[in-house]
Protein backbone atom coordinates (compact mmCIF):
# COMPACT_ATOMS: atom_id res chain seq x y z
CA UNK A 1 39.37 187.09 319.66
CA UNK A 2 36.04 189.46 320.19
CA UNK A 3 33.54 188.92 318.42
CA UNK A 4 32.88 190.36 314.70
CA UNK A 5 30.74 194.42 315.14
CA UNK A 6 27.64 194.29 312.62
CA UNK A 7 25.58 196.66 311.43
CA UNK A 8 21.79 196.33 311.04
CA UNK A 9 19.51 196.93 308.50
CA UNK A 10 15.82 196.84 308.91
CA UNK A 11 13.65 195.78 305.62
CA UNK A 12 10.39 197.37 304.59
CA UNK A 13 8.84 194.08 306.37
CA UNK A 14 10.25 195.00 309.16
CA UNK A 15 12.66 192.15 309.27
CA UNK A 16 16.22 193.18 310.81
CA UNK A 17 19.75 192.08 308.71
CA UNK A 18 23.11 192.05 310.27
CA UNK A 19 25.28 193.19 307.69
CA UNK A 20 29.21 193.78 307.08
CA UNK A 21 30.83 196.00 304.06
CA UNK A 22 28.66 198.11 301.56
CA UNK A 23 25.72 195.76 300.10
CA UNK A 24 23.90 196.90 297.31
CA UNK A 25 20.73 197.76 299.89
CA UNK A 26 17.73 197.82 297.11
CA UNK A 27 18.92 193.99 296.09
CA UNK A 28 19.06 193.19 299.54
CA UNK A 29 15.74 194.07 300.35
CA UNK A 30 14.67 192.32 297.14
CA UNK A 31 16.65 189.03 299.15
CA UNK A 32 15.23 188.91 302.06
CA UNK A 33 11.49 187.58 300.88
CA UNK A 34 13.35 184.81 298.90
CA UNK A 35 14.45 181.55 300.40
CA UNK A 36 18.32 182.47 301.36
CA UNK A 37 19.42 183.59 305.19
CA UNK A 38 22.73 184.84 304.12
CA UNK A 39 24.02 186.79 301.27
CA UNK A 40 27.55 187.47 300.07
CA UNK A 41 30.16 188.11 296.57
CA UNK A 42 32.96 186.51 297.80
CA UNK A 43 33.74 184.26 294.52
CA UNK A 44 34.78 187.71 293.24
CA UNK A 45 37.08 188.73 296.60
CA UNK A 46 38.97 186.16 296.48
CA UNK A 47 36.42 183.13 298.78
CA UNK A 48 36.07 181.19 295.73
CA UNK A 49 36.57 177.35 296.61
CA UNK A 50 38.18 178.50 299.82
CA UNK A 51 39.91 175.37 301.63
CA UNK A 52 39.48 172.58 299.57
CA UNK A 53 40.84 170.67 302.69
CA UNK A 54 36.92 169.87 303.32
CA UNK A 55 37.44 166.86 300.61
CA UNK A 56 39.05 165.34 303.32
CA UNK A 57 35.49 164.42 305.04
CA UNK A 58 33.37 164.73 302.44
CA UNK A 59 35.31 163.13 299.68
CA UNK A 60 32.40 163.68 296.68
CA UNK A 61 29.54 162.79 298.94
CA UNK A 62 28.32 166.72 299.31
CA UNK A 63 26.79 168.97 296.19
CA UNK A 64 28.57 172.25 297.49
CA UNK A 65 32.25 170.98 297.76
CA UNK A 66 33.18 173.10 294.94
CA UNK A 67 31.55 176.56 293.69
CA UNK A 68 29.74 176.68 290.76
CA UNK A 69 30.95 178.30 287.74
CA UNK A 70 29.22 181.19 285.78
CA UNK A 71 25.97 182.04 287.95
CA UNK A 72 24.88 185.15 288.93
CA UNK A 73 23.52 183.30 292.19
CA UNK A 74 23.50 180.24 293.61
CA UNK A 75 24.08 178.40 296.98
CA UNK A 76 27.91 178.80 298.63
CA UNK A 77 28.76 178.73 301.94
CA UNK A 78 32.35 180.26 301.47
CA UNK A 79 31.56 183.52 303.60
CA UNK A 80 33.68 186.93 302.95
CA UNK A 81 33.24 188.15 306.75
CA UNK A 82 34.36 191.23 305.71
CA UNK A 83 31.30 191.47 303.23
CA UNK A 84 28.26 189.51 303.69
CA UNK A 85 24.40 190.07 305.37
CA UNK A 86 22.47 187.67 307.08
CA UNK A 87 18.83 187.55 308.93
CA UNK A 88 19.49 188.53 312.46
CA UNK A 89 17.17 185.63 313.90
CA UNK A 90 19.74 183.39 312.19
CA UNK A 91 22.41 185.23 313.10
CA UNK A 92 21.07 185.10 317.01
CA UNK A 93 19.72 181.37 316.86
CA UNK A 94 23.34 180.16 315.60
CA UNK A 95 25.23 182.27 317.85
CA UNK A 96 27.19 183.32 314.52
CA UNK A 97 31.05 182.60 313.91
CA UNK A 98 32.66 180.70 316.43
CA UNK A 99 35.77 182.63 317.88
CA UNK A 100 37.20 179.81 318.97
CA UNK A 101 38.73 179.55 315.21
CA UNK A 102 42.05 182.27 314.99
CA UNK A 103 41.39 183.62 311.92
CA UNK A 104 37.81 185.32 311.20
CA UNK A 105 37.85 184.07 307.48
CA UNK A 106 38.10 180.36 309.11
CA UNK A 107 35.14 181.65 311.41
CA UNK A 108 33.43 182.85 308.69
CA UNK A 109 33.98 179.63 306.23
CA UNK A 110 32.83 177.35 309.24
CA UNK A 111 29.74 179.57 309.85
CA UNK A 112 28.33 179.08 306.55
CA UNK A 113 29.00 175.63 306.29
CA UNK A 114 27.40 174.40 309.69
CA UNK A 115 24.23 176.88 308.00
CA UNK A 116 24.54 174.85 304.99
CA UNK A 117 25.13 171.43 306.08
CA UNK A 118 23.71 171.09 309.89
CA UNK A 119 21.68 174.35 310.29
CA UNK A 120 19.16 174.56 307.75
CA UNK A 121 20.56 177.92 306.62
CA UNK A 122 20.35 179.23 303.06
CA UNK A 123 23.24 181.08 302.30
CA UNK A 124 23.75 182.50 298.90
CA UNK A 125 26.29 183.95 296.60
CA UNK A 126 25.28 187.43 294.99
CA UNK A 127 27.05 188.70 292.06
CA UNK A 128 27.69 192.53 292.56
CA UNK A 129 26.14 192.56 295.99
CA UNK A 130 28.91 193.79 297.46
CA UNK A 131 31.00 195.79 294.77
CA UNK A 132 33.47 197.58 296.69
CA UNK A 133 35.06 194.31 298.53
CA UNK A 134 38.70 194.09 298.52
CA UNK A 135 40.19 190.94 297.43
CA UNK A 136 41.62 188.70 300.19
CA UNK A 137 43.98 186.16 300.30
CA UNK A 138 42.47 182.99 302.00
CA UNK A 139 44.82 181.83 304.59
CA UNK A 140 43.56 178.85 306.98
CA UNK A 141 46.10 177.71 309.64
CA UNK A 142 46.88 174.10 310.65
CA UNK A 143 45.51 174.58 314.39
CA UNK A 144 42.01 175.88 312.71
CA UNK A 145 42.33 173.38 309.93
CA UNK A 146 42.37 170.64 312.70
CA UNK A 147 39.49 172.75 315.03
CA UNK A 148 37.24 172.83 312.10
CA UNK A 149 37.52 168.86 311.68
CA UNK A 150 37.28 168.17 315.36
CA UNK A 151 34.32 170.89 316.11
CA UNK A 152 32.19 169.08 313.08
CA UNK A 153 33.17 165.54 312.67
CA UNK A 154 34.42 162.46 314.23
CA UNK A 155 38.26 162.42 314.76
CA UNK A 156 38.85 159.65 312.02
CA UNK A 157 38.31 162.17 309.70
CA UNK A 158 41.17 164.32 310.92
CA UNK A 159 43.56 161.17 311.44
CA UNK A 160 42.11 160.22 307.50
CA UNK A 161 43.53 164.05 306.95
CA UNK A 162 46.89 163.11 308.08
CA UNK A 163 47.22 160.12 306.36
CA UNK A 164 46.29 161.79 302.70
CA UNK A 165 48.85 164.99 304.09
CA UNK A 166 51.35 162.96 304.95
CA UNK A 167 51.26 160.61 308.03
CA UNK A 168 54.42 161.05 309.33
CA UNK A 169 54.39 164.43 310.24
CA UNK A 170 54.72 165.04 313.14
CA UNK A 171 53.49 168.76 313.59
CA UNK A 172 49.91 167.48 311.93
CA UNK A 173 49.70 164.72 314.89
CA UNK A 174 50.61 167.45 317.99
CA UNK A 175 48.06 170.09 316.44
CA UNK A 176 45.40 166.91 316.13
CA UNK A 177 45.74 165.86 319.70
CA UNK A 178 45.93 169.32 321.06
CA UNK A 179 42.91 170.39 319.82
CA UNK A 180 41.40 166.93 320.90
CA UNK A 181 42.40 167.42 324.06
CA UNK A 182 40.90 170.90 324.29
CA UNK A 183 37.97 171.16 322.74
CA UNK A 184 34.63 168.36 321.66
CA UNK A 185 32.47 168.46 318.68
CA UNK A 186 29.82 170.10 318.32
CA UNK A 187 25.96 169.00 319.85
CA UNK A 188 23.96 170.54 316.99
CA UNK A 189 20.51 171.41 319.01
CA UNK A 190 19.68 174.95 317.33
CA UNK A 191 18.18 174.87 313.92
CA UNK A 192 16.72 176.95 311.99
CA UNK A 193 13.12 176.70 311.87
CA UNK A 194 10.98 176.11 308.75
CA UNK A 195 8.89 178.81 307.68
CA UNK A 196 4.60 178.80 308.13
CA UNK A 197 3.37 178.21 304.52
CA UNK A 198 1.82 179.89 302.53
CA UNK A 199 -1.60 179.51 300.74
CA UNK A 200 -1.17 178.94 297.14
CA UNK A 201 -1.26 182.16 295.15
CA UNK A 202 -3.11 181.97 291.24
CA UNK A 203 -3.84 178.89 289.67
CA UNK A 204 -0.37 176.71 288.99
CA UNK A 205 -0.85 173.84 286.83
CA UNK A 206 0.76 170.32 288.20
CA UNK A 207 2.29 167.77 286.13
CA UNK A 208 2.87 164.09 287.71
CA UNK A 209 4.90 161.76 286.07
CA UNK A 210 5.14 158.24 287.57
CA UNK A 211 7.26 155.47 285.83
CA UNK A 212 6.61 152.06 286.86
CA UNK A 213 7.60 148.49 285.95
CA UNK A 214 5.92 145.31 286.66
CA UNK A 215 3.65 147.18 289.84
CA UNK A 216 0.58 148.12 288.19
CA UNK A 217 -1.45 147.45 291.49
CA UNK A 218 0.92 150.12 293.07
CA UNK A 219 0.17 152.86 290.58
CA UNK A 220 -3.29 151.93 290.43
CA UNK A 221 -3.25 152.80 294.12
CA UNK A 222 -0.97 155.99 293.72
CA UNK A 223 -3.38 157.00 290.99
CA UNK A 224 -6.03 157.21 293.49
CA UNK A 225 -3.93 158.94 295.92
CA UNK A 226 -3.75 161.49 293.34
CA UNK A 227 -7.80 161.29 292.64
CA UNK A 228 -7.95 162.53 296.44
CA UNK A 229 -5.49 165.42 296.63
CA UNK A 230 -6.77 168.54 297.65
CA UNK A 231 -4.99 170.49 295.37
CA UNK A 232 -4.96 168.21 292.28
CA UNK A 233 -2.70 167.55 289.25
CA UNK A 234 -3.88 168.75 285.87
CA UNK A 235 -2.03 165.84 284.39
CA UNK A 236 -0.90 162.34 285.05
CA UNK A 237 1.45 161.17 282.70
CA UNK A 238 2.32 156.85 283.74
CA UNK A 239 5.23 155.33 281.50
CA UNK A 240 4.54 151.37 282.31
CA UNK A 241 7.60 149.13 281.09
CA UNK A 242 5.84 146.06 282.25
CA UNK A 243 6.71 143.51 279.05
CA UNK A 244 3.43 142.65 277.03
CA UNK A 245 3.04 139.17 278.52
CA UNK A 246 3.29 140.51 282.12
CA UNK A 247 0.82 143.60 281.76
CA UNK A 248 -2.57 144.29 281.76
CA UNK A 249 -3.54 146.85 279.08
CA UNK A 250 -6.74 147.63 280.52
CA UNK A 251 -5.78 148.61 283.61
CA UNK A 252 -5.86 152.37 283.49
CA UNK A 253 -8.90 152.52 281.74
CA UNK A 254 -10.97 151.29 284.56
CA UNK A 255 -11.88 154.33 286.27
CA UNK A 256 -12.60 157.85 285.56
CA UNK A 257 -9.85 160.37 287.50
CA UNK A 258 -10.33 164.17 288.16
CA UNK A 259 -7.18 164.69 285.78
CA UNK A 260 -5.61 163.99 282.49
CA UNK A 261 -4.49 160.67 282.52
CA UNK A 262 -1.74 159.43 280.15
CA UNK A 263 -0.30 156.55 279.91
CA UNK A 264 3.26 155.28 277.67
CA UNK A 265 4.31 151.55 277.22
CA UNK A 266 7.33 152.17 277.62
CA UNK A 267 9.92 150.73 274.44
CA UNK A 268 13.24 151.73 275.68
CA UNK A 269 14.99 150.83 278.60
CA UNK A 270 15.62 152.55 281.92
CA UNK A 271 13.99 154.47 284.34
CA UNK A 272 15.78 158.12 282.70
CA UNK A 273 14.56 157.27 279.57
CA UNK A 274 11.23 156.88 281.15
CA UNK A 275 11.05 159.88 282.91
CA UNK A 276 12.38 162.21 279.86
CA UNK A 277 9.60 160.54 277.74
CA UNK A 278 6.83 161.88 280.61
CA UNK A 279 8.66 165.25 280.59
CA UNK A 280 8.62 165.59 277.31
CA UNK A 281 4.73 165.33 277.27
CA UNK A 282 4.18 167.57 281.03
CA UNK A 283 2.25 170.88 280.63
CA UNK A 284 1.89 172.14 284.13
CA UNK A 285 3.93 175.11 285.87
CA UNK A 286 5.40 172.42 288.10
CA UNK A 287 6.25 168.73 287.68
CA UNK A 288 6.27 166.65 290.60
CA UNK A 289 7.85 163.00 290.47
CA UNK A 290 7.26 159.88 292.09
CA UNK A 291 7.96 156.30 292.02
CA UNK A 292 5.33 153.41 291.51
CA UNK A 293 5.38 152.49 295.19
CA UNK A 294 4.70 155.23 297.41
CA UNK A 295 1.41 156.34 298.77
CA UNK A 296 0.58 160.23 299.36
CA UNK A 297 -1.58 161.57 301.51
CA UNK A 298 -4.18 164.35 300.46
CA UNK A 299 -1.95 167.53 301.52
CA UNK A 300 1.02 166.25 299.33
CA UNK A 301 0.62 168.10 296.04
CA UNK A 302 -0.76 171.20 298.02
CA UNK A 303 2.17 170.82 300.14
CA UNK A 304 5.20 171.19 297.85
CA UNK A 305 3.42 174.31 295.86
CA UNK A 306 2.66 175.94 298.94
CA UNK A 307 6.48 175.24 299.70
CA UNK A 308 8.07 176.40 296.59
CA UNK A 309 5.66 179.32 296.65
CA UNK A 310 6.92 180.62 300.54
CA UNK A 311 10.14 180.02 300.08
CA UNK A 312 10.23 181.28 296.50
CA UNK A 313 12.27 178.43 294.72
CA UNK A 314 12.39 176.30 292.08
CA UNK A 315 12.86 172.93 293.39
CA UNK A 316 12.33 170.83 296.61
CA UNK A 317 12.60 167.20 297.70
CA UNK A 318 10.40 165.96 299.66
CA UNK A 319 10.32 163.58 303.27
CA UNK A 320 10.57 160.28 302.15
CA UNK A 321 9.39 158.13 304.78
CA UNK A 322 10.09 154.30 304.72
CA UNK A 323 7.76 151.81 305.58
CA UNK A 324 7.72 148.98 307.62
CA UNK A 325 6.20 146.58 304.93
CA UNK A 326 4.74 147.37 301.89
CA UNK A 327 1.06 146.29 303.23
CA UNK A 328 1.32 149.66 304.98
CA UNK A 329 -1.40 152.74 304.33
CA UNK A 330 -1.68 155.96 305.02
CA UNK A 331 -2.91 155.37 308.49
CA UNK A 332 0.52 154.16 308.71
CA UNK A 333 2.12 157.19 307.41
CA UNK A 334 0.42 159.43 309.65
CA UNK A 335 1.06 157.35 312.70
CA UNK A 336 4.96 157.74 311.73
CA UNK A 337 5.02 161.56 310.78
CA UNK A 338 2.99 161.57 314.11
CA UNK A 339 6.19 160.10 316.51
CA UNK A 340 8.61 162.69 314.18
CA UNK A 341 6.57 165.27 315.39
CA UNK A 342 5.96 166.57 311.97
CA UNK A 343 8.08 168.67 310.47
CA UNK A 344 10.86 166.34 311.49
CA UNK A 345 13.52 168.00 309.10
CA UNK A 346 14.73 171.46 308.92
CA UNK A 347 14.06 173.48 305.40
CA UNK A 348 17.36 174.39 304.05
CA UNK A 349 19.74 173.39 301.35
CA UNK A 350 18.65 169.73 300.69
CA UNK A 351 21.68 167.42 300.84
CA UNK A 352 19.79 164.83 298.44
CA UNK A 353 17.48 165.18 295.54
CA UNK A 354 15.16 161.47 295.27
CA UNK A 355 12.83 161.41 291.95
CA UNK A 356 10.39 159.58 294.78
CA UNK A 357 9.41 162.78 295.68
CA UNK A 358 10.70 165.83 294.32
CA UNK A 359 8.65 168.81 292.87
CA UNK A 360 10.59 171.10 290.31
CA UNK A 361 9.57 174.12 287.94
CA UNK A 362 8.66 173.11 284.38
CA UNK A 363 11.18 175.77 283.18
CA UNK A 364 14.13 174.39 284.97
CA UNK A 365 13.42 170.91 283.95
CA UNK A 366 13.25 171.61 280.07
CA UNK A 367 16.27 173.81 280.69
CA UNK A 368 18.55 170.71 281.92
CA UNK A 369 16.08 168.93 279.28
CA UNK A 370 15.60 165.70 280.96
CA UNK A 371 17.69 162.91 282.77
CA UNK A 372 21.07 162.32 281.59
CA UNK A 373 20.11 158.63 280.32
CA UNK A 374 23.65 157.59 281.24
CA UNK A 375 22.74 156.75 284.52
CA UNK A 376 20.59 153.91 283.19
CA UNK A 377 20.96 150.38 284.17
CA UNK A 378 23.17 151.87 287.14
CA UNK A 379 22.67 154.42 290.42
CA UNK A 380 23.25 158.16 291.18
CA UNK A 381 20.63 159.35 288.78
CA UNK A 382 18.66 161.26 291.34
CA UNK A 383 21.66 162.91 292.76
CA UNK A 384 22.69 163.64 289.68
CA UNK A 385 19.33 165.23 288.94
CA UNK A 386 19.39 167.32 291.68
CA UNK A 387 22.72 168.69 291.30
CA UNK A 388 22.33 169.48 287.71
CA UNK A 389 19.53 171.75 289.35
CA UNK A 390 22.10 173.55 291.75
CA UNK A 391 24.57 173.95 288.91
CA UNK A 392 22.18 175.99 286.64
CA UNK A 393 21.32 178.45 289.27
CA UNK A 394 18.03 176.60 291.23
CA UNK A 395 18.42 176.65 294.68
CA UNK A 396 17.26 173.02 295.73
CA UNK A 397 15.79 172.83 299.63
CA UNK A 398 14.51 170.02 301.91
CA UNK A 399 10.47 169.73 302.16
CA UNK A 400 10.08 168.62 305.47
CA UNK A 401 5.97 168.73 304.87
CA UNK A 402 4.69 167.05 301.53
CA UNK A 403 5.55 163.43 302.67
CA UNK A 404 5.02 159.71 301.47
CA UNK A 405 5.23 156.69 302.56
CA UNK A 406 7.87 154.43 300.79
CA UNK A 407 6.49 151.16 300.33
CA UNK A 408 9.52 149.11 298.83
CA UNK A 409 7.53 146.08 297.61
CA UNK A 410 9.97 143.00 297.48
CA UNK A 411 10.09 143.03 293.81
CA UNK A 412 8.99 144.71 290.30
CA UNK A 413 10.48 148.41 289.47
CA UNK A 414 13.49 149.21 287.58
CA UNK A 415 16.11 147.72 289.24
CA UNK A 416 15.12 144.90 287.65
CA UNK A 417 17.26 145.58 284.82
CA UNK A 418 19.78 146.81 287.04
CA UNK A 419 19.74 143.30 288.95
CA UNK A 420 21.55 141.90 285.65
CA UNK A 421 24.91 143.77 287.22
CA UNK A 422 25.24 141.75 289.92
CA UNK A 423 25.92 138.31 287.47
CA UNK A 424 28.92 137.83 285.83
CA UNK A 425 29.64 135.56 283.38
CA UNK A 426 26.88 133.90 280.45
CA UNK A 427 23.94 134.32 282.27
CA UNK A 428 24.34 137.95 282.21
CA UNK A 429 22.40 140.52 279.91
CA UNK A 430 23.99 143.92 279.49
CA UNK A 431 23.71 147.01 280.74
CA UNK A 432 23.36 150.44 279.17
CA UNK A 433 27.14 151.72 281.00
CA UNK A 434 28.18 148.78 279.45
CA UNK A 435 28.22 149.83 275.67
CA UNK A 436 30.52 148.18 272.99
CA UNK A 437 32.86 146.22 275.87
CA UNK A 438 30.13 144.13 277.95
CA UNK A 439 31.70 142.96 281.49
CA UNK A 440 32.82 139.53 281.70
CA UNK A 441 34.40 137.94 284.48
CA UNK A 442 34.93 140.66 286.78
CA UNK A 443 31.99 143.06 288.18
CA UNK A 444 33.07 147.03 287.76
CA UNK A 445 32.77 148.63 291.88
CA UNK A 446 31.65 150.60 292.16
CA UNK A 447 28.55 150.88 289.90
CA UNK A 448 30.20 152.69 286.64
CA UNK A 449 27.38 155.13 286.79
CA UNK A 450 28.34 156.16 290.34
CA UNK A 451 31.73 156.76 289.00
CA UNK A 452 30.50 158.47 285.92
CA UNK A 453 28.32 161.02 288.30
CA UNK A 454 31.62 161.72 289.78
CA UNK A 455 33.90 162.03 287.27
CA UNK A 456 30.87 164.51 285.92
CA UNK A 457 30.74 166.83 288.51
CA UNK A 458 34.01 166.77 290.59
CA UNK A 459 37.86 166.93 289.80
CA UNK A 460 40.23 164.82 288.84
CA UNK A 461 41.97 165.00 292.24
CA UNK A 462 38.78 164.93 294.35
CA UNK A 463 38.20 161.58 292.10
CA UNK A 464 41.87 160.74 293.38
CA UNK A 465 40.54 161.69 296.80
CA UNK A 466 37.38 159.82 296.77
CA UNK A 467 39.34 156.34 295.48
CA UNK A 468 41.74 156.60 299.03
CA UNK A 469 38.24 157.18 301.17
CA UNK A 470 36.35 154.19 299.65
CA UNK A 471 39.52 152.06 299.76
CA UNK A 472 39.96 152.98 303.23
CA UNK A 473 36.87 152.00 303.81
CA UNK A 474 37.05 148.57 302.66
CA UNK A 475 40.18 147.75 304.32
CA UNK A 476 38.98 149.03 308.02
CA UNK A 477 35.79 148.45 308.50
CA UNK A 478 33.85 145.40 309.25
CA UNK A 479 35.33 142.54 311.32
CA UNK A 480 38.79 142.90 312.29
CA UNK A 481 39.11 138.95 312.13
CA UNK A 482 38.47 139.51 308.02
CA UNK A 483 40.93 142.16 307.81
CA UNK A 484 43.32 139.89 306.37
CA UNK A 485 40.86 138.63 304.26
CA UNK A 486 39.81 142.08 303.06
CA UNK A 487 43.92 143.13 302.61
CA UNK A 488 44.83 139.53 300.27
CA UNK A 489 41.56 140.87 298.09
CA UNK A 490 43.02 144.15 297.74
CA UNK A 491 44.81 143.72 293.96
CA UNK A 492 41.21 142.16 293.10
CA UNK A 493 39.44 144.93 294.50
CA UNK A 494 41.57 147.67 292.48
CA UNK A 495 40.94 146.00 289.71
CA UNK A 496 37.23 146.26 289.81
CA UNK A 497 37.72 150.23 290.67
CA UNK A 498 39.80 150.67 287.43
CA UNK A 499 36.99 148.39 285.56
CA UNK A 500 34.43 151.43 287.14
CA UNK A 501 36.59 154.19 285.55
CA UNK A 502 37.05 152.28 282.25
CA UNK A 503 33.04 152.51 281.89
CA UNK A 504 32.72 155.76 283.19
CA UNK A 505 35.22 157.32 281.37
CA UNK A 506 32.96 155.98 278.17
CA UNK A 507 30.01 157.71 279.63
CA UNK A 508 32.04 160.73 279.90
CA UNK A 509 33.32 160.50 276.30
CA UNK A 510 29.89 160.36 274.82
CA UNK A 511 28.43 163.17 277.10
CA UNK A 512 25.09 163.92 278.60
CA UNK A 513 23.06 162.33 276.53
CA UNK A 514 18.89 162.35 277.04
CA UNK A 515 17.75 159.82 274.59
């Protein structure tokens, strides 16, 4: 099949687009100084949650599995071909659709996810971008089905395909080894390269909240971190739930620091109750969070304005580097960023969101309100976070250059609490997830609050989907002499996933809750 004839478009910058259909050319031009690479309206033509087959791979492990409802724009990677613009350098740098696929919607589909999920590409739905799109009929064959498995992924995901499809079919097993047999996945090499930022335009104030438990000595240390950024906060806002006995109430009175310092002793439990309590108090344009154990060297806060600023978004997540021990400095940090020949990471749609190091506008953050607190005592909070960002419009990319180093001291923080989840029986104190039925004898697993994230944001038969993956999982990996093992723990092992639903589903029932 030849290859796809685009037209080009040159912006006022000077920048060239490679375009398809009849855009709306005054909103494109608008487009192109914002932070996407490819523009399309195909939720309206038809495009909208195009093959759903992807849950195959991905299970729930991936923000953009399904389209978001009710935006006027947001990230998708579900391309119209006949109907969509895109930067030419991307265009030339990824070679564009790959014609080895049959059908140019499947080349079109794969195009924007390897952008999306490999590439570092940006691409965007527009409402009314393109108006005068026809509306197609999706139609993806079982030979590109199987190409777009094999071209992107290992081939247990295709044989994990067939099994959920139906494993003895035999026409699914001849397409899977003929395209095996004929073609190799992909070498990703070719990325998209992040963009030069930036110096920071006006004055933007920076809020900083850092929660911390039982690692005072950390934040002290953070808090000087913060004393020698070069672009410094306006505000400081610490929420300490060390217990009384265990805390020293002097400790943040001790020096003098270039910003507002505030501190909470923190009443409640959990560490999204204490990061809505910060937010609630945060008056800068931008609120950056971090955890207790991290240090940052003086470019960080700089770096994540200057970022949002270039690339003219609303939130980022930032390199999270782990360290070695947590006796480790910044020396350390720049030693490491030194042998990833900084930036390490490409700039596009971030496939994580980590309240270690995130920056996000003020506005989005009081429009979402806070954390939804039923993550506490539990995991997924951060993800959760994140996509709750995506789903109100934000587009949410990786910041490859305002870095930290991770320290992960052997103890103190908020999993403390959540330690309690891994006892069973007397000696156990409850958890949030847990409500008005505390666990007894057998341990809910996944964590309920992993299940509740899911249940949250993904269907009832990507749920169904995800519960075959993990079980799948559990039975074939690991040491083939335990299989047997693994297989006469099965029932037990359902049981515990139905426990995870049973406190999920609670979670659900109440709602997002914030307090």
């Amino acid at each position: 099949m030849g290859r796809i004839q685009l037209k080009e478009y040159t912006t006022t910058s000077g920048e060239v687009l490679l375009y398809a259909g009849t855009p709306d050319f005054s909103q494109l031009e608008l487009l192109s100084t914002g932070a996407g690479d490819i523009w399309h309206s195909s939720f309206e033509q038809g495009y909208k949650n195009a093959f759903p087959e992807l849950v195959y791979q991905t299970a729930v492990f991936f923000w953009y599995l399904n389209d978001f409802d009710g935006l006027d724009q947001c990230v998708s990677w579900r391309i119209n071909p006949n109907a969509f613009a895109v930067r030419k350098s991307v265009w030339d740098l990824t070679k564009g659709f790959d014609t080895d696929f049959e059908n140019i919607q499947m080349q079109a589909l794969d195009f924007g996810f390897r952008c999306n999920r490999f590439l570092g590409g940006v691409p965007l739905y527009v409402k009314n971008l393109f108006t005068n799109a026809a509306i197609e009929k999706v139609i993806v064959s079982r030979r590109d089905r199987h190409l777009f498995f094999r071209k992107n992924y290992k081939i247990s995901h295709a044989i994990f395909m067939i099994y959920r499809l139906g494993f003895l079919k035999i026409s699914e097993w001849i397409t899977l080894f003929r395209v095996k047999n004929t073609y190799k996945k992909r070498d990703i090499t070719a990325r998209i390269p992040s963009r030069v930022l930036l110096a920071i335009q006006g004055n933007p104030t920076v809020s900083y909240i850092i929660p911390t438990m039982f690692r005072q000595e950390y934040t002290l240390q953070l808090l000087d971190d913060l004393s020698n950024q070069n672009y410094k906060p306006t505000q400081v806002i610490v929420v300490d739930a060390t217990p009384l006995s265990d805390r020293d109430e002097t400790a943040y009175e001790q020096k003098q620091y270039p910003f507002e310092l505030k501190v909470i002793w923190q009443q409640t439990k959990g560490s999204c109750r204490a990061r809505n309590e910060g937010i609630a108090l945060c008056t800068g344009d931008y609120i950056v969070f971090g955890d207790d154990d991290i240090r940052i060297p003086a470019d960080f806060i700089e770096n994540h304005i200057r970022f949002l600023q270039t690339y003219s978004v609303g939130a980022c997540n930032g390199l999270d580097i782990r360290a070695d021990h947590h006796q480790q400095n910044l020396e350390d940090l720049a030693l490491k960023l030194e042998q990833l020949s900084r930036p390490p990471f490409i700039a596009g749609c971030t496939q994580m969101f980590s309240n270690a190091n995130s920056s996000v506008k003020r506005e989005f953050v009081n429009q979402l309100v806070g954390n939804d607190v039923n993550f506490d005592g539990g995991y997924g909070e951060d993800s959760d976070f994140g996509m709750s960002l995506s789903k109100i419009g934000v587009t949410v990319l990786a910041n490859p250059f305002a870095a930290n180093l991770h320290l992960k001291p052997p103890s103190g923080g908020y999993r403390f609490w959540g330690t309690q989840a891994k006892i069973v029986g007397k000696k156990r104190k409850a958890q949030p997830w847990e409500l008005d039925a505390p666990v007894k004898n057998i341990k809910p697993v996944p964590s309920p609050t992993i299940m509740y994230g899911i249940m949250k944001h993904y269907s009832p038969k990507q749920l169904r989907e995800y519960k075959y993956k993990h079980f799948t999982y559990y039975l074939f990996t690991g040491s083939k002499v335990a299989f047997l093992y693994r297989l006469f723990r099965f029932p037990y092992k359902n049981i515990q996933f139905k426990k995870s639903v049973f406190y999920a589903q609670k979670l659900q029932n109440l709602g997002i809750r914030h307090q």
